[in-house]
Protein backbone atom coordinates (compact mmCIF):
# COMPACT_ATOMS: atom_id res chain seq x y z
CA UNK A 1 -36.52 -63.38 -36.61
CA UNK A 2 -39.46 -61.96 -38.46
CA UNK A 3 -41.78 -62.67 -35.80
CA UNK A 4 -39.26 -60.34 -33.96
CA UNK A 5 -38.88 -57.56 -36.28
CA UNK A 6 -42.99 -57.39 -36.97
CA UNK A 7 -43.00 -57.08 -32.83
CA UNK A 8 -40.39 -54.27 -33.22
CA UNK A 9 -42.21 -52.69 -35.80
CA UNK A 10 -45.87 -52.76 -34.00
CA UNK A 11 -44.96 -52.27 -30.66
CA UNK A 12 -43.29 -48.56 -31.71
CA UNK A 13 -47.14 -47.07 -30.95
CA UNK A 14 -50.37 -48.27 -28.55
CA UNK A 15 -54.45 -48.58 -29.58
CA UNK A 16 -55.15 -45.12 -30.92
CA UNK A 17 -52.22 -43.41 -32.01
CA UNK A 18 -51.10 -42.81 -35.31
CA UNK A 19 -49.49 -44.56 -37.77
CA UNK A 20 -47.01 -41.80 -39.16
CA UNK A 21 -45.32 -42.44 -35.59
CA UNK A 22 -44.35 -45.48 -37.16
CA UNK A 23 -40.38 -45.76 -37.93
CA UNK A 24 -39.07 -48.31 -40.50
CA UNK A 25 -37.47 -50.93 -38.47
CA UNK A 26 -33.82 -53.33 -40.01
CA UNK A 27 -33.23 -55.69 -37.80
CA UNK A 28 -29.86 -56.98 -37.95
CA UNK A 29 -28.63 -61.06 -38.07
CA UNK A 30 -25.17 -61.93 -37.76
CA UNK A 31 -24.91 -66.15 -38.01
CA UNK A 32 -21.86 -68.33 -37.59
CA UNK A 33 -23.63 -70.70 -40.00
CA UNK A 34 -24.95 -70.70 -43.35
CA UNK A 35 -28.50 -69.35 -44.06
CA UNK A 36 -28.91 -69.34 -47.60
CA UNK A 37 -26.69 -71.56 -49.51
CA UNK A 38 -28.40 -70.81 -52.87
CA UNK A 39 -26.85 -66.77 -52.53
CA UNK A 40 -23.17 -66.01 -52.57
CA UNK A 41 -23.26 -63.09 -50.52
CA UNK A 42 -22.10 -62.71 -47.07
CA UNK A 43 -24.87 -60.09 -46.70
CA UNK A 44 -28.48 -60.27 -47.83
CA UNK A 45 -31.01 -58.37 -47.44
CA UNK A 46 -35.04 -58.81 -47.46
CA UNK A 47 -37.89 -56.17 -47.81
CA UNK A 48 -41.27 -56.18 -48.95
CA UNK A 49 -41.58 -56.75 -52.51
CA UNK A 50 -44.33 -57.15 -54.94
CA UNK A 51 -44.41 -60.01 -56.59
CA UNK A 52 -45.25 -59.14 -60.46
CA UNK A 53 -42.90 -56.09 -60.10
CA UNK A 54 -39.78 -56.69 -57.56
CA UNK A 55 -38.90 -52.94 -58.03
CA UNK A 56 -41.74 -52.07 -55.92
CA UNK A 57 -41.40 -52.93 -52.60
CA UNK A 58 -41.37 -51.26 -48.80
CA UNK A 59 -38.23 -50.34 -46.38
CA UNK A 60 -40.86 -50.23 -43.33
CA UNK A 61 -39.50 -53.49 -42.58
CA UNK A 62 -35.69 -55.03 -43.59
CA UNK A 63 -34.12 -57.83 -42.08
CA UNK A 64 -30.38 -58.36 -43.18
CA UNK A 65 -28.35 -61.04 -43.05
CA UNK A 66 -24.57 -61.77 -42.26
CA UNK A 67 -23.59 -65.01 -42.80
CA UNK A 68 -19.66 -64.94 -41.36
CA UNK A 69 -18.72 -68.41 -42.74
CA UNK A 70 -19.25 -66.98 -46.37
CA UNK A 71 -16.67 -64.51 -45.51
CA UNK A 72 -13.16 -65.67 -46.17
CA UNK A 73 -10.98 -62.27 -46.97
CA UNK A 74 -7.58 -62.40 -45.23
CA UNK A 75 -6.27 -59.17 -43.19
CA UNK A 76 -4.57 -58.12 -46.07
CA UNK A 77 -7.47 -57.69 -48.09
CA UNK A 78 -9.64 -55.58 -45.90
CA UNK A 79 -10.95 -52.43 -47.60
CA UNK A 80 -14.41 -51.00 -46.40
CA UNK A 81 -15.62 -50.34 -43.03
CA UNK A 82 -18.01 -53.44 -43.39
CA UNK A 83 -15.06 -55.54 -44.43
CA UNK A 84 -13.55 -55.02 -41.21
CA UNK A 85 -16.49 -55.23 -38.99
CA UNK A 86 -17.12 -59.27 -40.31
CA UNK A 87 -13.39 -59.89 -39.79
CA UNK A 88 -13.75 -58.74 -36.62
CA UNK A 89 -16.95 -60.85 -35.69
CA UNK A 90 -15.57 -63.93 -37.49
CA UNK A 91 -11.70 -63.56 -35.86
CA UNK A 92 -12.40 -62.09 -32.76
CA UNK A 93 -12.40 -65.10 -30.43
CA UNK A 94 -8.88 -65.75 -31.99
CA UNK A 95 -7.76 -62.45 -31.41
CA UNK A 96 -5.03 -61.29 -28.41
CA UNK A 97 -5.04 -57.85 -29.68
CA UNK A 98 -5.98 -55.35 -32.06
CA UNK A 99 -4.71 -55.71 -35.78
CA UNK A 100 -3.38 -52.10 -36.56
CA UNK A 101 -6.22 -52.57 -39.80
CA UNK A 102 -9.02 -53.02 -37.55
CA UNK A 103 -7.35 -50.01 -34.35
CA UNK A 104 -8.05 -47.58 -37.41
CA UNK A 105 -11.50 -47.80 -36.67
CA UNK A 106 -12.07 -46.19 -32.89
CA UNK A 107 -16.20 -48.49 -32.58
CA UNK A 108 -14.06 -51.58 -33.40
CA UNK A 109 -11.48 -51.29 -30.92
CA UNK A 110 -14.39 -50.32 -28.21
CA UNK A 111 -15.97 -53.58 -29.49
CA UNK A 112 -12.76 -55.67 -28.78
CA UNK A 113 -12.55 -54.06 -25.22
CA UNK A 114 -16.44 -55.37 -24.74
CA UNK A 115 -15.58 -58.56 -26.07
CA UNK A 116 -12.72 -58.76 -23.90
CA UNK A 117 -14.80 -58.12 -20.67
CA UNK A 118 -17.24 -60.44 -21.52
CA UNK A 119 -14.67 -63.12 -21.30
CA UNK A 120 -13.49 -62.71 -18.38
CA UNK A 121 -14.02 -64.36 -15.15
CA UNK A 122 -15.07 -62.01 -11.91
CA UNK A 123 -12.21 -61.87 -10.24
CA UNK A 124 -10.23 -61.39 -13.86
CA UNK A 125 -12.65 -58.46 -14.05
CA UNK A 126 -12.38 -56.68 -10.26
CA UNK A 127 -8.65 -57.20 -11.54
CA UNK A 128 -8.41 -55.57 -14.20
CA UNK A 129 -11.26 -52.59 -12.64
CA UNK A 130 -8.21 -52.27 -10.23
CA UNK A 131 -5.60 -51.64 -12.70
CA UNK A 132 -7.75 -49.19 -14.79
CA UNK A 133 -8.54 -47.07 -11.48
CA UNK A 134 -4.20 -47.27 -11.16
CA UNK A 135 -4.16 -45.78 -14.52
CA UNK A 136 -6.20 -43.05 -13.75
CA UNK A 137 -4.53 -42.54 -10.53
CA UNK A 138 -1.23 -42.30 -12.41
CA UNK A 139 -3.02 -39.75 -15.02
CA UNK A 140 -4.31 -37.28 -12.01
CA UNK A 141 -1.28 -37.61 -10.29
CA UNK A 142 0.41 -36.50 -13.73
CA UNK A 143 -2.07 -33.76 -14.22
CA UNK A 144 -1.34 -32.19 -10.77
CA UNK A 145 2.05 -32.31 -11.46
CA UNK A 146 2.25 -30.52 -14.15
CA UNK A 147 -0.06 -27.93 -13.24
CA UNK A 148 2.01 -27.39 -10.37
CA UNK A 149 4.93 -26.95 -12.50
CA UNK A 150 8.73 -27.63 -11.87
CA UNK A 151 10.76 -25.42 -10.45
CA UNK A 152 13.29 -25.09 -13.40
CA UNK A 153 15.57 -21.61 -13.72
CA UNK A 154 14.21 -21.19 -17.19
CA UNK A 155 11.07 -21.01 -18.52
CA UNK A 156 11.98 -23.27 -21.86
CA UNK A 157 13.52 -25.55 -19.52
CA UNK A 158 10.57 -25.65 -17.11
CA UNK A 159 8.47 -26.34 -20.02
CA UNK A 160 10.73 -28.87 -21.38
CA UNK A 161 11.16 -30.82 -17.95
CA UNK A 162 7.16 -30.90 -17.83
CA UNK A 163 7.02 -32.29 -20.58
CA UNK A 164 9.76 -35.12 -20.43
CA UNK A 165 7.91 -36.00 -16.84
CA UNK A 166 4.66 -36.10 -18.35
CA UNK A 167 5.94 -38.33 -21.26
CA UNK A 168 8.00 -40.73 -18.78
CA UNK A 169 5.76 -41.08 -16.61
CA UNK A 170 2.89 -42.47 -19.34
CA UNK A 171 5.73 -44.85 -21.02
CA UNK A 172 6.30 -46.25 -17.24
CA UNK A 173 2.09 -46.81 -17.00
CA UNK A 174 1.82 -48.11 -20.40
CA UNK A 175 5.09 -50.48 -19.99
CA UNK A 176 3.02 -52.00 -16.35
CA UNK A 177 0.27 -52.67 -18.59
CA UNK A 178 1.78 -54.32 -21.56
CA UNK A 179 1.46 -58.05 -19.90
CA UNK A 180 -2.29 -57.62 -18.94
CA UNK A 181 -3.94 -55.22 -21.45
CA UNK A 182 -4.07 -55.33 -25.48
CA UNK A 183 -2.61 -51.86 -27.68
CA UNK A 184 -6.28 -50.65 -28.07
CA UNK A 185 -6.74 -50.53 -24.33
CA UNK A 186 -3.47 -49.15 -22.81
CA UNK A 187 -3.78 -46.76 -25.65
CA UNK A 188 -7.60 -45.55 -25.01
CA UNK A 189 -6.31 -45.37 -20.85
CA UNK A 190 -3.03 -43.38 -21.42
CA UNK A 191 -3.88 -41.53 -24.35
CA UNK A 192 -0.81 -42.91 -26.10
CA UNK A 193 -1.46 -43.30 -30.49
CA UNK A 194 -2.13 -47.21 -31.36
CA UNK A 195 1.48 -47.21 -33.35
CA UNK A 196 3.03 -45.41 -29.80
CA UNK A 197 1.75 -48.31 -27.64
CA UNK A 198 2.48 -51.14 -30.57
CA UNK A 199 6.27 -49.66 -30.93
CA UNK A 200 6.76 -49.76 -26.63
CA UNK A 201 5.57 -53.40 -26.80
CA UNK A 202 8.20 -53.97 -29.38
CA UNK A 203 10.99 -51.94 -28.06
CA UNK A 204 9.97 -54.09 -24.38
CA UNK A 205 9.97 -58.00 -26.65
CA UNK A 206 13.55 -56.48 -28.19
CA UNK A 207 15.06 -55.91 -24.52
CA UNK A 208 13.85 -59.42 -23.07
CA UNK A 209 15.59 -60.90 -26.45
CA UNK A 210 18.72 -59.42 -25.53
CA UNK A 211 18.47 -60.43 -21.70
């Protein structure tokens, strides 16, 4: 890893050029092991130091450490940003969907969308390409629609009847989707809020109860 990093760090300019074109380079570990039993953290980090005086040191070159087995907060007990990025590395290969903690944060939910690609199998994959280019059928096809207009005696009611298309006609894509996608993706593909999508999938489990 610091073999890796020093590479990073020289190959940034070529024989001749100067060294203020230099950047400072971190490069980033994230281990489903333990590193460094001796430190309690879940993160360290290492820079340049002297040795007689620690506070001296160099951020040219960084390499930090996340060491997920270390972490052991519960859902609950998420509160930074960093908090719920190592939940999300440590939990997501147990994860179906979302938690609405984690949906707060719009890079994590494109990271469980990633995730969820990478696990699938090609056909999976040209399967579920098909039902996103559906979606954005259904979305153009609304779009047109309401630019068109309907042809409504009033103007409020015109408005009105727009709208109450444009809203069914979302709930009917997002209710096709519930089976086969997770919240973060119908939501992203519809344009439906997190809570919107998560109260639909409820609403959908409270109807098949009662069947």
């Amino acid at each position: 890893m610091l073999y890796n990093a020093c590479k990073a760090y020289a190959n940034q300019i070529q024989r001749g050029e100067d060294y203020h074109l230099l950047s400072a380079v971190i490069a980033v570990t994230i281990a489903d092991f333990t590193m460094f039993s001796e430190l309690p953290d879940v993160v360290n980090r290492f820079k340049l130091r002297a040795e007689a005086k620690p506070s001296i040191y160099q951020d040219d070159l960084e390499l930090v450490f996340a060491e997920l087995p270390k972490f052991t907060l519960s859902e609950n007990e998420l509160a930074t940003v960093l908090d719920k990025w190592l939940y999300f590395l440590k939990s997501a290969p147990d994860l179906n969907t979302v938690p609405p903690i984690l949906a707060q944060e719009p890079a994590i939910a494109h990271a469980f969308g990633i995730a969820n690609k990478a696990g699938l199998t090609p056909e999976e994959l040209e399967d579920q390409e098909r039902r996103e280019m559906f979606i954005q059928d259904q979305r153009g096809a609304l779009m047109l629609a309401e630019q068109r207009g309907l042809s409504v005696g009033r103007e409020e009611g015109r408005i009105q009847g727009r709208e109450e298309g444009r809203v069914a006609g979302i709930l009917d894509v997002a209710r096709q989707l519930l089976d086969v996608l997770d919240d973060a993706t119908i939501a992203a593909k519809t344009g439906m809020s997190h809570s919107e999508v998560a109260r639909l999938r409820i609403e959908l489990q409270q109807q098949n109860v009662r069947r």
